[in-house]
Protein backbone atom coordinates (compact mmCIF):
# COMPACT_ATOMS: atom_id res chain seq x y z
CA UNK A 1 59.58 -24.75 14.44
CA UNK A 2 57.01 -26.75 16.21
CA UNK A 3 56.75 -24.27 19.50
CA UNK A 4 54.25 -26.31 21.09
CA UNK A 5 52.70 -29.66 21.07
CA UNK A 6 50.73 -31.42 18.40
CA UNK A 7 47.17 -32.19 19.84
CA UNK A 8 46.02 -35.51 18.94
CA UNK A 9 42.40 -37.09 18.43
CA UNK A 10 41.06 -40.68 18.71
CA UNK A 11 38.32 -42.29 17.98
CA UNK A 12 37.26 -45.35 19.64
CA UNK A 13 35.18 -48.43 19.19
CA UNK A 14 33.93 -52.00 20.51
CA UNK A 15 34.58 -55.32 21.40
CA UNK A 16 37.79 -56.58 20.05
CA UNK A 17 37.48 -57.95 16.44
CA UNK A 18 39.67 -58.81 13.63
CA UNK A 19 38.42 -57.75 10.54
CA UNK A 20 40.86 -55.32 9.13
CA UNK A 21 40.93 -51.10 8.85
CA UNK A 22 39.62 -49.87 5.63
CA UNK A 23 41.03 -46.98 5.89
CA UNK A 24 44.73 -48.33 4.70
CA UNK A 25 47.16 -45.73 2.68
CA UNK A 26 49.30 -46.06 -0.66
CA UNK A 27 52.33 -47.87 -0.91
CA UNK A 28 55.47 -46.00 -1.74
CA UNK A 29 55.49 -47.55 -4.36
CA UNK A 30 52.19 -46.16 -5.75
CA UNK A 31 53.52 -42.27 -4.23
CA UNK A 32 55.28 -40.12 -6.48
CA UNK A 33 58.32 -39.94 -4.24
CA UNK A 34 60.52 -36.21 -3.91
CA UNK A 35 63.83 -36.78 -2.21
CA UNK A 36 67.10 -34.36 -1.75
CA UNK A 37 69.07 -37.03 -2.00
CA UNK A 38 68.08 -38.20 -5.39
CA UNK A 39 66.88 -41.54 -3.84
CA UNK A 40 63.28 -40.77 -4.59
CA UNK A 41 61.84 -39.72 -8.87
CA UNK A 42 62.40 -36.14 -8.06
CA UNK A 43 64.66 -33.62 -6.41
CA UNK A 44 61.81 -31.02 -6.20
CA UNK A 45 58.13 -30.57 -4.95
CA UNK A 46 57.32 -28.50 -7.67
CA UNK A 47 58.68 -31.07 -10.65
CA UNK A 48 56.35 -33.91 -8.84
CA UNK A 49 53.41 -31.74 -8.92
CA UNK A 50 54.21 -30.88 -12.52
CA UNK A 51 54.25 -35.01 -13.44
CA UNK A 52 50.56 -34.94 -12.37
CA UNK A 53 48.44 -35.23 -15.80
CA UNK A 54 46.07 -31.84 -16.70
CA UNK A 55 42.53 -32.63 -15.98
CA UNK A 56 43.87 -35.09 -13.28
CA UNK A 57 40.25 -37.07 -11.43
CA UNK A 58 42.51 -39.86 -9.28
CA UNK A 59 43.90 -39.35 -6.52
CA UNK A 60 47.79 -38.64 -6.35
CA UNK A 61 49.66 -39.21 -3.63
CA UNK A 62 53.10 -37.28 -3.36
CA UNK A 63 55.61 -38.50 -0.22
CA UNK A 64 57.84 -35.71 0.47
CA UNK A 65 61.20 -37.25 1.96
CA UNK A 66 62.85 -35.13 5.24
CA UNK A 67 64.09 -31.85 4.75
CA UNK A 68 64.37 -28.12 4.24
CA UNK A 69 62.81 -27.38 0.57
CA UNK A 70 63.64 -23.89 -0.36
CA UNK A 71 60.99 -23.79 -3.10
CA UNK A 72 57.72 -21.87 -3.98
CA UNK A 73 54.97 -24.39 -4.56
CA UNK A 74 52.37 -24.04 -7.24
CA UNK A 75 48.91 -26.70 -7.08
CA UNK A 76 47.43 -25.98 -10.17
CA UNK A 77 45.71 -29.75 -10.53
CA UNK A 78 43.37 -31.22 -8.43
CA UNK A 79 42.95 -34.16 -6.37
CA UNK A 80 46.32 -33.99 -5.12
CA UNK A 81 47.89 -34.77 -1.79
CA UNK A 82 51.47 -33.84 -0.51
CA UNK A 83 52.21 -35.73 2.37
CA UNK A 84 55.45 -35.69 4.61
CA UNK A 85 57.76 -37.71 5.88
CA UNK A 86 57.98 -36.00 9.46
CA UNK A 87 55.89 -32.87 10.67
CA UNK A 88 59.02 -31.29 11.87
CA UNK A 89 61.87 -32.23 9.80
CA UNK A 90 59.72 -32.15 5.87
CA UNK A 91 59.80 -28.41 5.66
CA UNK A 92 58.71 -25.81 2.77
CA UNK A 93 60.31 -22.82 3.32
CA UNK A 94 60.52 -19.86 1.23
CA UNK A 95 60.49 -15.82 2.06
CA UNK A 96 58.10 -13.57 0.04
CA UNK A 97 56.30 -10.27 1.31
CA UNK A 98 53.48 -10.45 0.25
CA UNK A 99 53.61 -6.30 -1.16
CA UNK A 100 56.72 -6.88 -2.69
CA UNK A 101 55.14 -9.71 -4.69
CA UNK A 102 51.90 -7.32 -5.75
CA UNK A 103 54.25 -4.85 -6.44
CA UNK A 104 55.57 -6.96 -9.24
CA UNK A 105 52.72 -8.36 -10.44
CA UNK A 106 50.29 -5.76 -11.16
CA UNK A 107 49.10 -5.70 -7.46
CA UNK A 108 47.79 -9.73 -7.86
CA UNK A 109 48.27 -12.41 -4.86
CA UNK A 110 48.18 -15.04 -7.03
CA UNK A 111 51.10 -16.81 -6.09
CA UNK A 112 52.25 -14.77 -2.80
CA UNK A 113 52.60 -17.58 -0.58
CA UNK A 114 54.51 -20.57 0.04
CA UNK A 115 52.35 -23.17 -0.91
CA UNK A 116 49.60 -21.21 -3.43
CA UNK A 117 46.58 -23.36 -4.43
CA UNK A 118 44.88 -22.02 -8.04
CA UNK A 119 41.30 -21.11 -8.78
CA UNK A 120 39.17 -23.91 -9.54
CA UNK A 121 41.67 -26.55 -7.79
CA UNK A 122 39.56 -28.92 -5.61
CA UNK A 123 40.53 -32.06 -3.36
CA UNK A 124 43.93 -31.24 -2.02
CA UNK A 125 45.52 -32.53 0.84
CA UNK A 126 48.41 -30.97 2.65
CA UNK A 127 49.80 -33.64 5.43
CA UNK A 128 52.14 -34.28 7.90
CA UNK A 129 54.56 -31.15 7.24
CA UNK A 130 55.65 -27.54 8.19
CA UNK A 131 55.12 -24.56 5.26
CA UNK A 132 57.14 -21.59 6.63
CA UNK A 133 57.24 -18.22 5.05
CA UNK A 134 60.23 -16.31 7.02
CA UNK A 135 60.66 -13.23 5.40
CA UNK A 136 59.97 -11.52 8.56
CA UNK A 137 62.65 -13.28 10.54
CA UNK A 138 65.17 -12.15 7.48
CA UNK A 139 64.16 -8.72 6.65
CA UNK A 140 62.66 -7.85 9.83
CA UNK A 141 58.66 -6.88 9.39
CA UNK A 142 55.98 -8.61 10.14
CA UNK A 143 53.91 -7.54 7.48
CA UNK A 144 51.31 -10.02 5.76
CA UNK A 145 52.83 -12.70 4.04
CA UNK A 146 51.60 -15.71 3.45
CA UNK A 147 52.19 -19.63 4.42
CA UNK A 148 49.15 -20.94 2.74
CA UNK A 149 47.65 -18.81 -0.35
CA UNK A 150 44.58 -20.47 -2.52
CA UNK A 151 41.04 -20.17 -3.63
CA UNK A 152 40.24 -23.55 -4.43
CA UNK A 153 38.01 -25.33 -2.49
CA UNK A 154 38.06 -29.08 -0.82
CA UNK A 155 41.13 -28.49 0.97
CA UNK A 156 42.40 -30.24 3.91
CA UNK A 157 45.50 -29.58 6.34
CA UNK A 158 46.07 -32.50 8.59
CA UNK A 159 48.95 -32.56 11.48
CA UNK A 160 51.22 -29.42 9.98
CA UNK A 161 52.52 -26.60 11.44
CA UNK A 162 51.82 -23.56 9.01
CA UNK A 163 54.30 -20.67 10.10
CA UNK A 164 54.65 -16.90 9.31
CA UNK A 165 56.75 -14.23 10.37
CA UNK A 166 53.80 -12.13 9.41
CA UNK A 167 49.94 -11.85 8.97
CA UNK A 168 47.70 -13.74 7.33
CA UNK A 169 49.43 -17.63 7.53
CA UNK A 170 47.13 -19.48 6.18
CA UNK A 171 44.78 -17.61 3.62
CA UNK A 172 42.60 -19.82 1.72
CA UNK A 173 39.71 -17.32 -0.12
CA UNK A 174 37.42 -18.80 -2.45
CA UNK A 175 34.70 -16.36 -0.92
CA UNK A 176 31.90 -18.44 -3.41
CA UNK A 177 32.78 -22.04 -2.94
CA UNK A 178 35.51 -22.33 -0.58
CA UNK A 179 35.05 -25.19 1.83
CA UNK A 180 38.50 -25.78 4.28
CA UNK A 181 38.68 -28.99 6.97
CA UNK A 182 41.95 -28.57 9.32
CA UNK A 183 42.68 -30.96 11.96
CA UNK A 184 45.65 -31.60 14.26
CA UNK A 185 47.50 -28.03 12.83
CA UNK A 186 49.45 -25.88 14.70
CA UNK A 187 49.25 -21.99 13.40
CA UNK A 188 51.69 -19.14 14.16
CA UNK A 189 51.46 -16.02 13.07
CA UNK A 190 50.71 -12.01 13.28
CA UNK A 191 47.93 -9.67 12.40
CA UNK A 192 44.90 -12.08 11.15
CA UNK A 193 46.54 -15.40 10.86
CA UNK A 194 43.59 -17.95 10.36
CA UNK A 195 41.80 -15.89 7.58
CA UNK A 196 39.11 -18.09 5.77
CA UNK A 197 36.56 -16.93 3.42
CA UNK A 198 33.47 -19.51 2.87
CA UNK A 199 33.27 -21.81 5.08
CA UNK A 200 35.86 -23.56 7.26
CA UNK A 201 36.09 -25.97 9.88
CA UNK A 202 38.99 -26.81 12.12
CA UNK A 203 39.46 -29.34 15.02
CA UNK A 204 41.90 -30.05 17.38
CA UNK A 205 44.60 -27.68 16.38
CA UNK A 206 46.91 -24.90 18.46
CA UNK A 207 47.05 -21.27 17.19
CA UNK A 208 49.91 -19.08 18.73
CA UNK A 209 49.15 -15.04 18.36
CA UNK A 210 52.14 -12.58 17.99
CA UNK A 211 50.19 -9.68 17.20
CA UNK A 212 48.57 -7.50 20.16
CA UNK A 213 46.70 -4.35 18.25
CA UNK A 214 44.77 -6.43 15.71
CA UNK A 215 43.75 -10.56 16.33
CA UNK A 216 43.84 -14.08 15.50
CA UNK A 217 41.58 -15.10 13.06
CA UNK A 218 39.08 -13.72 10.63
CA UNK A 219 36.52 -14.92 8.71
CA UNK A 220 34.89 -13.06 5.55
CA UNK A 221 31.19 -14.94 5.04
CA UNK A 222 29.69 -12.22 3.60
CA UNK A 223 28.18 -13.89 0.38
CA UNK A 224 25.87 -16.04 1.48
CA UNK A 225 23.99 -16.23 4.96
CA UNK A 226 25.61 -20.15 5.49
CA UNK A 227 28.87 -19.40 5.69
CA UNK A 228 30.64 -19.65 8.44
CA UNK A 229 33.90 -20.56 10.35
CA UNK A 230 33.89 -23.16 13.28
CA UNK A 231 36.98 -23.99 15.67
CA UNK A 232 36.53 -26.95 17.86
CA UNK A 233 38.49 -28.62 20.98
CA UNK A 234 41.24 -26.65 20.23
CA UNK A 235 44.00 -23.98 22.20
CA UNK A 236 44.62 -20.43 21.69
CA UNK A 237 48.27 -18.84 22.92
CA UNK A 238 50.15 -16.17 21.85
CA UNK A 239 52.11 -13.12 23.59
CA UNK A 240 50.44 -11.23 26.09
CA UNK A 241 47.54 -9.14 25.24
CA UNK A 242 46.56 -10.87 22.33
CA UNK A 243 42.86 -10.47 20.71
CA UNK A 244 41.00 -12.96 19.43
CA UNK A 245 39.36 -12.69 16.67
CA UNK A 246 37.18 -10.09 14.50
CA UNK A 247 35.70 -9.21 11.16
CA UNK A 248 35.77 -6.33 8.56
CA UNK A 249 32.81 -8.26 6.39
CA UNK A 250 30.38 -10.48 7.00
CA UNK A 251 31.35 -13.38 9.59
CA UNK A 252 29.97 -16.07 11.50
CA UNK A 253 32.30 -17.78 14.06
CA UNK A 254 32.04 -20.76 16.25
CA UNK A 255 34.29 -21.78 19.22
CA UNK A 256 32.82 -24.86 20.55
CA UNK A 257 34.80 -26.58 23.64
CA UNK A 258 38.06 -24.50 22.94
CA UNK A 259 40.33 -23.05 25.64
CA UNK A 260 42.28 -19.77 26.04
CA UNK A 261 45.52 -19.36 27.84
CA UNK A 262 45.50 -16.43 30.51
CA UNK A 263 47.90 -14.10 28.00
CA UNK A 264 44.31 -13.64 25.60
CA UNK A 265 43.19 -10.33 25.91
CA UNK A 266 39.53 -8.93 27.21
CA UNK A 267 38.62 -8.37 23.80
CA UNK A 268 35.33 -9.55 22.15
CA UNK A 269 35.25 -9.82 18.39
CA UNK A 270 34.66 -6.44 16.53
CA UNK A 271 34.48 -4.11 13.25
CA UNK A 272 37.62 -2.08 12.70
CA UNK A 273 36.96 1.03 11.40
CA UNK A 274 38.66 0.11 8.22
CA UNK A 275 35.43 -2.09 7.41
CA UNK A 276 33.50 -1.24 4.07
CA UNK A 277 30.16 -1.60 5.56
CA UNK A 278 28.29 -2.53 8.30
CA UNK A 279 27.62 -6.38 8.99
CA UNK A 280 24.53 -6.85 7.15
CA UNK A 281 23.86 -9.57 9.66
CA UNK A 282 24.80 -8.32 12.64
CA UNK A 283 27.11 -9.84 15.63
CA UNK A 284 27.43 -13.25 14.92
CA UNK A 285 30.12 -14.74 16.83
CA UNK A 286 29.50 -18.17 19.14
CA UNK A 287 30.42 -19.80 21.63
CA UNK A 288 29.73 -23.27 23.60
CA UNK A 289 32.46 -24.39 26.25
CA UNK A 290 35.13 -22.39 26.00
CA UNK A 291 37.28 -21.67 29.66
CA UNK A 292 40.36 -19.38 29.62
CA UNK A 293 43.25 -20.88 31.55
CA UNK A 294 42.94 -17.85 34.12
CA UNK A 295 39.39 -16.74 35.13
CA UNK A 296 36.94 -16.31 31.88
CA UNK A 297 35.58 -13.21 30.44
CA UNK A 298 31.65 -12.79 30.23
CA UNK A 299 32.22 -12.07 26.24
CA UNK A 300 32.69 -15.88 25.78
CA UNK A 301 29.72 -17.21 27.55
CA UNK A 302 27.61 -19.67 26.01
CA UNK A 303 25.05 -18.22 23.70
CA UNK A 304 24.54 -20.64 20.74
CA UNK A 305 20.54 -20.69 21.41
CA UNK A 306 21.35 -17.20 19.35
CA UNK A 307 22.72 -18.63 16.78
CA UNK A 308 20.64 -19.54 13.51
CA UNK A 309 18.74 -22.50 13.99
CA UNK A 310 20.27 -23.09 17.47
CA UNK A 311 22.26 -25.66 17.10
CA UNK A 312 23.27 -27.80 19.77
CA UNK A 313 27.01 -28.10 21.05
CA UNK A 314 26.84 -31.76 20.03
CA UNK A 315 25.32 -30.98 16.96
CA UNK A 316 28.23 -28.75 15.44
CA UNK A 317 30.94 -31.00 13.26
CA UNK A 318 32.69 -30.63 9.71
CA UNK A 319 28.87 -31.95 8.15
CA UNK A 320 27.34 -29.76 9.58
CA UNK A 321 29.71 -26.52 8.82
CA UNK A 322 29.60 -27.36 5.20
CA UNK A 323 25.76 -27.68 5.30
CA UNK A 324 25.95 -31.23 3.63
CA UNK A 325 27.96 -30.28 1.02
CA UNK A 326 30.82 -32.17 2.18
CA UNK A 327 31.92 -34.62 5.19
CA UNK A 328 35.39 -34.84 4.93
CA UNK A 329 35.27 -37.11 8.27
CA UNK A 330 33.35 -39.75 6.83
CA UNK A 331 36.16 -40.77 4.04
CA UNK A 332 38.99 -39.74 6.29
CA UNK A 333 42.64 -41.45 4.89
CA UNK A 334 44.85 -42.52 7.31
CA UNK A 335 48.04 -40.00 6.61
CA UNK A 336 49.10 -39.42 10.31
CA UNK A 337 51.76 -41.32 12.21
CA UNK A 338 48.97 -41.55 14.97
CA UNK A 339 45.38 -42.03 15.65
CA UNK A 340 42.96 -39.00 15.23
CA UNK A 341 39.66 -38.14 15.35
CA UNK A 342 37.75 -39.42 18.17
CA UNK A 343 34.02 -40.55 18.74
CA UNK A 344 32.94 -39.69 20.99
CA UNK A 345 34.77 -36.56 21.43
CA UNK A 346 37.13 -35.79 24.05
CA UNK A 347 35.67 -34.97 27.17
CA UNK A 348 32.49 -35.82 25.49
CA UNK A 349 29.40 -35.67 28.13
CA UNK A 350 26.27 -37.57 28.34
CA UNK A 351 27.45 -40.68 26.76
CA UNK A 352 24.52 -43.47 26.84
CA UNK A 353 25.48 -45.83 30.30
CA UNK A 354 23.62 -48.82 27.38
CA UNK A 355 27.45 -48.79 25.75
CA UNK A 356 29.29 -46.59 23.15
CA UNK A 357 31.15 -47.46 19.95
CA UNK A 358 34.27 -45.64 19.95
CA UNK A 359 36.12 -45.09 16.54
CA UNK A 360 39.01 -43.61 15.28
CA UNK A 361 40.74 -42.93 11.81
CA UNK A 362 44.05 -44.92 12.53
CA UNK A 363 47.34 -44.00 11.56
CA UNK A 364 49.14 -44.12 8.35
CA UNK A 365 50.40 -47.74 7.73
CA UNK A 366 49.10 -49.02 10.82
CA UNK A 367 48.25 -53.07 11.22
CA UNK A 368 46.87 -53.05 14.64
CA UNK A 369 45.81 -50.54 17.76
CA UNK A 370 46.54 -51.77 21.07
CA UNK A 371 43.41 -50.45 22.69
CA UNK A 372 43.79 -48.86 26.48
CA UNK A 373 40.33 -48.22 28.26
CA UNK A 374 38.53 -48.10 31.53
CA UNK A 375 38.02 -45.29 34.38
CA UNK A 376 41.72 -44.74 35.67
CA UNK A 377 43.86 -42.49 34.55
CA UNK A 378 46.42 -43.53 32.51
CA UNK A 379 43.94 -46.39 31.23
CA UNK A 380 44.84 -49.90 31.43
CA UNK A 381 45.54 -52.60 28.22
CA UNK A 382 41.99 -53.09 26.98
CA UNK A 383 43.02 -55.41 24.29
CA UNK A 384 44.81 -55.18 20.54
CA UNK A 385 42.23 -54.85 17.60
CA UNK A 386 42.55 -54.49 14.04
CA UNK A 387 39.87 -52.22 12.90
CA UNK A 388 39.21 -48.90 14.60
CA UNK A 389 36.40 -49.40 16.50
CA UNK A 390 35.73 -50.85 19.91
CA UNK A 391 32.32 -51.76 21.30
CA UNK A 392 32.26 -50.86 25.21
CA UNK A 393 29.03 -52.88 26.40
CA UNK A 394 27.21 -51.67 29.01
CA UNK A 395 28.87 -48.69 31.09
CA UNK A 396 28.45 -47.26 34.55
CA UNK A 397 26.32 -43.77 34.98
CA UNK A 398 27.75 -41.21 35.95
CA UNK A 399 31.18 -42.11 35.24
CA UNK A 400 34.25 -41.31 33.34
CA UNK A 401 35.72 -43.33 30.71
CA UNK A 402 39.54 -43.23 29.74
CA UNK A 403 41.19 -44.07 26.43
CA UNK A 404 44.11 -44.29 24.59
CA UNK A 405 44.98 -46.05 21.24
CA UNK A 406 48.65 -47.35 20.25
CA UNK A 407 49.55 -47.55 17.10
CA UNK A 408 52.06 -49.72 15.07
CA UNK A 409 52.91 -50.86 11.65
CA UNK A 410 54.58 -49.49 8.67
CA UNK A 411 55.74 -46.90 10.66
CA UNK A 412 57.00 -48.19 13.77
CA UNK A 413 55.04 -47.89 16.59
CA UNK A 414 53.19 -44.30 18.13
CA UNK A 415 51.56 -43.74 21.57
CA UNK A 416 48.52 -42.23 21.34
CA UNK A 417 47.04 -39.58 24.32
CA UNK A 418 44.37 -39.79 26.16
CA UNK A 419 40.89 -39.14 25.69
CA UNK A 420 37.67 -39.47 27.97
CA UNK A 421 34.18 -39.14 27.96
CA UNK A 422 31.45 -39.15 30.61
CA UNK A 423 28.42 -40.99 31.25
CA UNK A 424 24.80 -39.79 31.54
């Protein structure tokens, strides 16, 4: 179901050391392992997240084996991780509309989607996997119904595709508390896809549009002033004509360095008439970067010195979207079957000529990264390190740098892409 490619992100570092990568992952044999084929402790999803203790503080790990699971999945305990075998071939799929559910359950959305998330859950990870909701493709509608449903808060999708043959895919709406991190996701869907409420931050990811009268994404940040939704380095497609984005409450949205393929529509953000109210806070919708594949539309210009405080495009990360309250970057496990998140960002500008330490959260079971860098393009063999970080020493000004980090270990071996940054 993967309809276009992942987009990876690296980090890089330094001079080639050998001290080893902190960031290291469970053994299997510390996972909670769910296999069809009975080689695993359980045949379901739902009977390994069941096996997780009440009032659960440590971290469980749950390895999901390949393969279709026709199952609706309930996270009702916290500090729980489901991680995948293979993006593409570890699937959840299950159809539910999501009126058809409310209609049975005295008009509630708790448990409408997929994957649904309870109240009060924190510290969940959702890794390396598709969640599909194809009702539409079976009943033909494309009415809302959801991938992703929860209101917890902490939550993190790394490297999935979440799918829906309708609106609202991924729908995570703790409007109080709710702090979301997404990275590396690919998102496909109708009428309001991306729909956070709180505050949510999402990097390096591909959203694909199938809706023309309506938009992409949403964003309800109408209880408190901070809220706010950020997208960064990352692609918008869909079917021609489609509109970005808008907001029937209280939003603030950020695009920083993202990119629009020529089918986007010459739409700005806007208040359907269905809104309850006027935004209390006016227009706030950002942008710092952004270039449509075809010629761009004044509506997307840069204008973050409008923004509140007026933040710098460097400036603007997962820290600083949850105001402090949370740096999911900083403790980043190593789930991914490749390297991610780079520093300095891809196609990063201004980069000190004195050196940079590049850095990367490697991937999952890796023992070493065979580092490519230097200013051609494919980069040559730097050297093989096992921590990930590189020290350049000094650089040329005015330059660009390429990179690329390899990966092997536990499992197998992955080419990374490359990244580059420029010198002052």
């Amino acid at each position: 179901m993967n309809r276009f490619p992942y987009a990876a992100i690296v980090i890089v570092s330094a001079a080639c050391s050998s001290l080893s990568d902190p960031a290291g992952r469970a053994s299997e044999r510390e996972m909670l392992v769910v296999a069809q084929d009975g080689s695993g402790s359980f045949l379901t999803i739902q009977s390994a997240l069941d096996a997780v203790p009440d009032g659960n503080r440590s971290d469980v790990t749950i390895f999901i084996r390949t393969g279709t699971y026709a199952e609706k999945v309930y996270i009702t305990k916290s500090h729980v991780t489901l991680l995948g075998e293979d993006r593409d071939s570890t699937r959840i799929v299950f159809a539910e509309l999501r009126e058809n559910w409310n209609r049975d359950h005295s008009g509630s959305d708790r448990g409408a989607g997929v994957v649904n998330i309870d109240t009060g859950v924190t510290d969940i990870t959702i890794a390396n996997l598709t969640v599909y909701n194809n009702y539409g493709s079976l009943h033909g509608t494309t009415k809302h119904q959801f991938a992703i449903r929860g209101a917890g808060t902490r939550i993190m999708l790394l490297g999935c595709n979440v799918i829906a043959d309708g609106g609202d895919t991924v729908s995570l709406w703790d409007r109080d508390d709710g702090m979301y991190y997404h990275a590396e996701c690919s998102f496909e869907g109708w009428v309001d896809f991306v729909c956070p409420r709180g505050w949510c931050y999402v990097t390096a990811s591909r959203f694909f549009g199938h809706n023309t009268p309506s938009a992409s994404i949403w964003h309800d940040g109408s209880r408190d002033r901070d809220q706010k939704f950020v997208i960064r380095d990352s692609y918008f497609d869909g079917v021609p004509g489609f509109p970005l984005g808008r907001n029937h409450l209280d939003g603030a949205i950020y695009l920083i360095d993202c990119r629009f393929s020529k089918n986007m529509a010459d739409r700005p953000f806007y208040r359907p008439p269905s809104s309850p109210r006027e935004w209390q806070w006016g227009d706030r919708h950002y942008f710092s970067g952004c270039h449509r594949d075809s010629a761009d539309f004044p509506w997307f210009g840069d204008n973050l010195a409008g923004a509140q405080g007026a933040p710098h495009n460097d400036e603007i990360g997962a820290r600083w979207t949850f105001g402090g309250r949370w740096d999911p970057e900083a403790t980043m496990p190593s789930l991914l079957p490749y390297a991610i998140l780079p520093l300095p960002r891809d196609n990063a500008a201004g980069v000190d000529q004195a050196g940079a330490r590049l850095t990367w959260v490697g991937a999952r079971g890796a023992r070493s990264h065979r580092l490519c860098f230097g200013k051609t393009n494919p980069p040559d063999f730097k050297c093989t390190v096992d921590r990930s970080f590189f020290e350049t020493g000094p650089l040329e000004r005015h330059s660009t740098y390429y990179w690329r980090v390899d990966e092997s270990g536990g499992e197998g071996a992955s080419s990374g892409r490359v990244w580059c940054f420029t010198t002052k």
